[in-house]
C-alpha atoms as a PDB file:
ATOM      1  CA  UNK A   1       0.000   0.000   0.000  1.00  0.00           C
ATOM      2  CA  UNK A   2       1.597   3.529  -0.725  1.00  0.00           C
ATOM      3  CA  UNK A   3       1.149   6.167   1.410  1.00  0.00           C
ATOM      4  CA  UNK A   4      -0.479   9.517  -0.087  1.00  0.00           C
ATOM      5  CA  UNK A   5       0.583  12.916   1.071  1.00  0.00           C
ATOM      6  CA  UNK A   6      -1.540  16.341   0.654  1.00  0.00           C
ATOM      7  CA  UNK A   7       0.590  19.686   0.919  1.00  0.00           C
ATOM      8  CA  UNK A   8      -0.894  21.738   3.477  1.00  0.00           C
ATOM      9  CA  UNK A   9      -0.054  25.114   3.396  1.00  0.00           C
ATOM     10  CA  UNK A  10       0.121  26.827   7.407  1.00  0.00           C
ATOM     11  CA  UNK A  11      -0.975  30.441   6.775  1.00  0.00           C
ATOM     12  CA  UNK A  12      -0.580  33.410   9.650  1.00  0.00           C
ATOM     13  CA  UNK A  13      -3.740  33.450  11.728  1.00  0.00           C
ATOM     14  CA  UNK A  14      -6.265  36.290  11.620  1.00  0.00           C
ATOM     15  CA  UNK A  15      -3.926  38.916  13.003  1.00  0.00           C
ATOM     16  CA  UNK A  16      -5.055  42.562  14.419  1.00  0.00           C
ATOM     17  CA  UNK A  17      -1.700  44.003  13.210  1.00  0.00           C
ATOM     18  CA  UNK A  18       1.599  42.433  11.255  1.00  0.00           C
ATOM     19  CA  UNK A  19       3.229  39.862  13.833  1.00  0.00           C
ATOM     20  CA  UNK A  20       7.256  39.468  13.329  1.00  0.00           C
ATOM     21  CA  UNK A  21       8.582  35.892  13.248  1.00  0.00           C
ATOM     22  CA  UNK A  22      10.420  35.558  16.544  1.00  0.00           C
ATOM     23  CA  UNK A  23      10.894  31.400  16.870  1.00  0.00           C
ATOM     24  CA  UNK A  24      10.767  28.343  14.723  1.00  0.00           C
ATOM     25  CA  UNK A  25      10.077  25.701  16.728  1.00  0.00           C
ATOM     26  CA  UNK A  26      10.702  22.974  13.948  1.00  0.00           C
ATOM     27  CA  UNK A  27      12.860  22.632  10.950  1.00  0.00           C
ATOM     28  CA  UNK A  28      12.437  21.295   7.237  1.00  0.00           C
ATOM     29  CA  UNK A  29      11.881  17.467   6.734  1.00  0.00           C
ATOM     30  CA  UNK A  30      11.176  16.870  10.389  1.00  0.00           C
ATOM     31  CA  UNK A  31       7.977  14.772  11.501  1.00  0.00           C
ATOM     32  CA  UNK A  32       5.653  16.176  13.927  1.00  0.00           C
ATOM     33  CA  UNK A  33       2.435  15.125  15.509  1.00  0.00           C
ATOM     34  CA  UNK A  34      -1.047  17.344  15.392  1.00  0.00           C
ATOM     35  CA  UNK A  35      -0.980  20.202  17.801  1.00  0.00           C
ATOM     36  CA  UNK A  36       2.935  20.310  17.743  1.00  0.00           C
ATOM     37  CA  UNK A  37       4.255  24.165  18.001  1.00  0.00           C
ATOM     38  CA  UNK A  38       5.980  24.876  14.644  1.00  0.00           C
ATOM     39  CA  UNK A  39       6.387  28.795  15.434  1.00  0.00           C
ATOM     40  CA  UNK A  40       5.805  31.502  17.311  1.00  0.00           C
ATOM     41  CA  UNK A  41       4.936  34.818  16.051  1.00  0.00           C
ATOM     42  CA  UNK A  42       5.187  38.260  18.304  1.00  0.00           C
ATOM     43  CA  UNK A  43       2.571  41.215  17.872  1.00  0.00           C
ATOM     44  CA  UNK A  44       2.814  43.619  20.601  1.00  0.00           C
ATOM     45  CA  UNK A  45       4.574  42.201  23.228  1.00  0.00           C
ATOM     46  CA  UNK A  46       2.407  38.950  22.834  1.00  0.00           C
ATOM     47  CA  UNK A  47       3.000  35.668  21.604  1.00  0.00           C
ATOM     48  CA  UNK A  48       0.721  33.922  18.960  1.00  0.00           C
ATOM     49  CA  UNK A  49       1.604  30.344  18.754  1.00  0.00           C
ATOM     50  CA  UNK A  50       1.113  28.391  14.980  1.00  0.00           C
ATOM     51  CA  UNK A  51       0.299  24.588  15.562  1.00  0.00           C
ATOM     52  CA  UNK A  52       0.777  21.633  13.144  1.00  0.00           C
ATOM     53  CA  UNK A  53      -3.146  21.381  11.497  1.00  0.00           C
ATOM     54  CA  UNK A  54      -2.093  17.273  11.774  1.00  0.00           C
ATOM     55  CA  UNK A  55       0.562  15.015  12.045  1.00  0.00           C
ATOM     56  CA  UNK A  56       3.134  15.281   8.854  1.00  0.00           C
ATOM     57  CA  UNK A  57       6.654  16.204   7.865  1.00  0.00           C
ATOM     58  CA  UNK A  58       7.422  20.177   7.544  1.00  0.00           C
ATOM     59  CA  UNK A  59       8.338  20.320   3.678  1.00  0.00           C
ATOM     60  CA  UNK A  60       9.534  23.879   4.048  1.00  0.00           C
ATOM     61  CA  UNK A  61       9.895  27.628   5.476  1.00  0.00           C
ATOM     62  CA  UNK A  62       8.472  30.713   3.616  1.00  0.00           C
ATOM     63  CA  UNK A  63       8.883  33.097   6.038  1.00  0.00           C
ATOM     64  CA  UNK A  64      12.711  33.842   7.926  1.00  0.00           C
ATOM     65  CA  UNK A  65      13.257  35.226  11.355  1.00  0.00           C
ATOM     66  CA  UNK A  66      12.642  38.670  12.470  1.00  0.00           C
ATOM     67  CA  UNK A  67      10.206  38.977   8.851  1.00  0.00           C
ATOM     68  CA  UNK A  68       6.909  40.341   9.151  1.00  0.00           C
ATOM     69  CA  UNK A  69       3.503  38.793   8.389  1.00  0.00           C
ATOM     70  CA  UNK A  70       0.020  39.423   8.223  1.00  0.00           C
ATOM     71  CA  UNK A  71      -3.624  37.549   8.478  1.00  0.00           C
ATOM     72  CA  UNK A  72      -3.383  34.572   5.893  1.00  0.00           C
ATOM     73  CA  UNK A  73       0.177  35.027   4.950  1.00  0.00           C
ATOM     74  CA  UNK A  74       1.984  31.662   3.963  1.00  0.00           C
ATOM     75  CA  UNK A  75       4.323  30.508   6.914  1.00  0.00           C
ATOM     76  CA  UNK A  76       5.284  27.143   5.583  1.00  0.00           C
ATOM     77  CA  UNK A  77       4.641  23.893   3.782  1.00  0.00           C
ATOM     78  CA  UNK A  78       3.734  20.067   5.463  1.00  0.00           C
ATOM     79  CA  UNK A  79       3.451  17.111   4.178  1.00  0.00           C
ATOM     80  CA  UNK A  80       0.517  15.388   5.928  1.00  0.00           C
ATOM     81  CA  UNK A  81      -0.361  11.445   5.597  1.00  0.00           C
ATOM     82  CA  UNK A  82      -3.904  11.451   4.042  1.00  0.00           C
ATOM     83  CA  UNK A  83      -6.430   9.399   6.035  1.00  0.00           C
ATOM     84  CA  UNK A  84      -8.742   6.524   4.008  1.00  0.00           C
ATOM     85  CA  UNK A  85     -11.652   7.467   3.122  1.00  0.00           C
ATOM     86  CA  UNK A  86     -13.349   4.445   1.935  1.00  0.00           C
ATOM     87  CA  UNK A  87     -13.623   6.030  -1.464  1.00  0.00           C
ATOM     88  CA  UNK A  88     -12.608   4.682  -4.882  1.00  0.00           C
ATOM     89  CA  UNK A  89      -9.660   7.794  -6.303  1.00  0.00           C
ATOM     90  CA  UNK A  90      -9.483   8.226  -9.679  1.00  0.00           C
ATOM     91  CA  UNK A  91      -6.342  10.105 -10.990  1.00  0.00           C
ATOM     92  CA  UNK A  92      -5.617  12.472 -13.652  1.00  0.00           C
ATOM     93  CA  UNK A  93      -2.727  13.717 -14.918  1.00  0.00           C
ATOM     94  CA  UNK A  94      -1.833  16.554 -12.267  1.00  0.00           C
ATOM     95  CA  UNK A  95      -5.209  15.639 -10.535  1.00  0.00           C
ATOM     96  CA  UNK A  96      -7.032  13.316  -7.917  1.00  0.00           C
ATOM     97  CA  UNK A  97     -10.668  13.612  -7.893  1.00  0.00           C
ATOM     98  CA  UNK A  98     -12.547  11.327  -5.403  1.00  0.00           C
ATOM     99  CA  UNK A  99     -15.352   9.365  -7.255  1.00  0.00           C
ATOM    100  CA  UNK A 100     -17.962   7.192  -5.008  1.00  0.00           C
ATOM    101  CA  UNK A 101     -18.361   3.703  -6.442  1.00  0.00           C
ATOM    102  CA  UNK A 102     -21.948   3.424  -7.567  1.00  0.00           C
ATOM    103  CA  UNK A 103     -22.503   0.931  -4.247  1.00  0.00           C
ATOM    104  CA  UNK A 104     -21.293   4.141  -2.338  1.00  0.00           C
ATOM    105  CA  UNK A 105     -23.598   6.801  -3.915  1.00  0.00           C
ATOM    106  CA  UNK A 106     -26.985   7.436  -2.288  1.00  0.00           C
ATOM    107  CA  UNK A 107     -29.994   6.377  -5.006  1.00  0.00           C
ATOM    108  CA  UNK A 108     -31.677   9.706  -4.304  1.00  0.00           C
ATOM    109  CA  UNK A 109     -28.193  11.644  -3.698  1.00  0.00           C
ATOM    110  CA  UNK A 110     -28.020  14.987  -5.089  1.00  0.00           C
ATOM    111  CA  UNK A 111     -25.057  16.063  -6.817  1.00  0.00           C
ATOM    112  CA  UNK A 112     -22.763  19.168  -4.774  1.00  0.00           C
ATOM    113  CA  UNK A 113     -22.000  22.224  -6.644  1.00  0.00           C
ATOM    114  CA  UNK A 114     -18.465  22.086  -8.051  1.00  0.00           C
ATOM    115  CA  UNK A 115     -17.749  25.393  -6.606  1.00  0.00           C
ATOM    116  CA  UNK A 116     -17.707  24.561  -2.973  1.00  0.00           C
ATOM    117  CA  UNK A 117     -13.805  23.032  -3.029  1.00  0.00           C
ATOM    118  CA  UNK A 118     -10.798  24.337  -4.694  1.00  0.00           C
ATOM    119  CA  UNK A 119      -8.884  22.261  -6.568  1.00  0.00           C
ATOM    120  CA  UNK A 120      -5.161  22.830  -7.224  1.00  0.00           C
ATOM    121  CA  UNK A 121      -2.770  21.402  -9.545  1.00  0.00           C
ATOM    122  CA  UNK A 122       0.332  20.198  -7.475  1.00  0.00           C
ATOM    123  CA  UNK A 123       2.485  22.392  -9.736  1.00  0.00           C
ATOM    124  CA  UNK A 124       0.726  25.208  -9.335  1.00  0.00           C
ATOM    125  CA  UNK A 125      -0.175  24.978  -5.384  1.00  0.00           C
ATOM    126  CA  UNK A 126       3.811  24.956  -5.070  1.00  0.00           C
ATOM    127  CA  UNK A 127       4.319  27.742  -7.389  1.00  0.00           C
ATOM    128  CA  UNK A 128       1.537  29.421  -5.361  1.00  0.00           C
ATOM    129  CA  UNK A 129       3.490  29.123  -2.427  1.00  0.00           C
ATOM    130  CA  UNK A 130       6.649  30.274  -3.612  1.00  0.00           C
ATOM    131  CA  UNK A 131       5.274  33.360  -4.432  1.00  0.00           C
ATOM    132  CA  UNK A 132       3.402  33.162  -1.468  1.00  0.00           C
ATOM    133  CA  UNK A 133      -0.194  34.003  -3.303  1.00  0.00           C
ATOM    134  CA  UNK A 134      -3.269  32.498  -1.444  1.00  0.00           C
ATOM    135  CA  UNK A 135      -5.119  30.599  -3.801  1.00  0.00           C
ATOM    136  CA  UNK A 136      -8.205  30.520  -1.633  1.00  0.00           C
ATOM    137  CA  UNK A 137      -8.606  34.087  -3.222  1.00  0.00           C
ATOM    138  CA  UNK A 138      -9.428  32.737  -6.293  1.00  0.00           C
ATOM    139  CA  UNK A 139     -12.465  31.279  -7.651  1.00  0.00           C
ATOM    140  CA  UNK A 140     -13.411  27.507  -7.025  1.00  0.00           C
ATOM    141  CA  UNK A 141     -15.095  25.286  -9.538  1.00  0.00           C
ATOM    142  CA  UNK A 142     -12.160  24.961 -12.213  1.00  0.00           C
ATOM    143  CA  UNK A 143      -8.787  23.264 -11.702  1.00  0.00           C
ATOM    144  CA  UNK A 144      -6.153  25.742 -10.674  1.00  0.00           C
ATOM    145  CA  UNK A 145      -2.894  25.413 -13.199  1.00  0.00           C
ATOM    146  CA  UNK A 146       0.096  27.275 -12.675  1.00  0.00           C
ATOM    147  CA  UNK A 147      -0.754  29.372 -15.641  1.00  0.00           C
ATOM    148  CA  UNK A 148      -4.046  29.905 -13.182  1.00  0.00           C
ATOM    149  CA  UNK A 149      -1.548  31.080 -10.451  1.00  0.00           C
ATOM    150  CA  UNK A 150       1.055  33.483 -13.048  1.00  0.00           C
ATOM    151  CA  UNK A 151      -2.347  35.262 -13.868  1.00  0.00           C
ATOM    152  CA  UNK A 152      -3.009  35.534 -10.359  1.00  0.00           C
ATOM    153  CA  UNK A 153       0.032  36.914  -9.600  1.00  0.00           C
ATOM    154  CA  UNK A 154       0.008  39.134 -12.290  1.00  0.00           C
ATOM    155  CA  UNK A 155      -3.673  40.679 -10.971  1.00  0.00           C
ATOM    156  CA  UNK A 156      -2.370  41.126  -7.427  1.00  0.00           C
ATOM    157  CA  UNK A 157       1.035  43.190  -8.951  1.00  0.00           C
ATOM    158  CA  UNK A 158      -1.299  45.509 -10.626  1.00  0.00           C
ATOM    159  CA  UNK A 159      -3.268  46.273  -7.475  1.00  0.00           C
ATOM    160  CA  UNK A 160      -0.271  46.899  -5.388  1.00  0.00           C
ATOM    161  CA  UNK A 161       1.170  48.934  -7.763  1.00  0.00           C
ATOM    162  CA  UNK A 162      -1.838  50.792  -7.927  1.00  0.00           C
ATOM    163  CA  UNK A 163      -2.381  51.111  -4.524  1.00  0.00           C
ATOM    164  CA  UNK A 164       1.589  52.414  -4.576  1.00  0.00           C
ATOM    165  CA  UNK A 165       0.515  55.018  -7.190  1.00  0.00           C
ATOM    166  CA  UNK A 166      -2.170  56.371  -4.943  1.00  0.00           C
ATOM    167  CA  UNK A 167      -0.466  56.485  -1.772  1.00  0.00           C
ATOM    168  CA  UNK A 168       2.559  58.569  -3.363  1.00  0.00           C
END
């Protein structure tokens, strides 16, 4: 049986004010259990621990020591060990979608609106991440690509630099 992994990316809580990055508490590639502390941030004189969401391997840093964050800014990358769900998978290219077997499905079931879940490419969820773009920003329903996430990108540069414009 192989083991499946889903990236989860750890995102600043809902903050008042930016929080600086004052301790890391773990380090790339090491295994923790749920609840573990991976970091601690500091926003005025008060400490705002992050936990682990689940038990899983950090895959890696985004933030550094002494940087500043704000409300859903990416913090870091884990690897956690998905749980059976009792559910046939079928895979794509790029893609797992989770498909009841007919024996599953409810006779009387109604389908769910394909907009309620976001669905990420692999590719593009770690380009997302480099870049440090939350992708829950953008609209669910259609498989997010990494040309998805340069578009994105490209959207949220234009704001900023038209927010810059206006504030000089």
């Amino acid at each position: 049986m192989t083991i499946d992994y889903t990236t989860h990316l750890i995102c600043a809580p809902e903050l008042p004010d930016a929080a600086q990055v004052l301790l890391f508490h773990v380090k790339p590639g090491q295994h923790v259990e749920a609840d573990t502390l991976l970091l601690t941030l500091l926003l005025s004189d008060q400490e705002w621990p992050i936990l682990a969401p689940d038990a899983g391997q950090i895959a890696s840093l985004m933030v550094e020591y002494g940087d500043f964050v704000t409300t859903g800014d990416l913090l870091l990358q884990m690897e956690i060990i998905e749980k059976p769900t009792g559910s046939t998978w079928l895979v794509e290219p790029e893609l797992a979608v989770n498909e009841p077997s007919a024996a599953e499905a409810p006779a009387a079931a109604q389908p769910q609106a394909a907009t309620s879940t976001l669905q990420v490419q692999p590719a593009a969820a770690t380009l997302a991440a480099k870049l440090g773009l939350d992708l829950s920003r953008l609209p669910t329903g259609e498989t997010i690509d990494e040309d998805a996430v340069l578009e994105f990108a490209r959207q949220e540069l234009k704001k900023l630099a038209k927010l810059r414009q206006i504030l000089s």
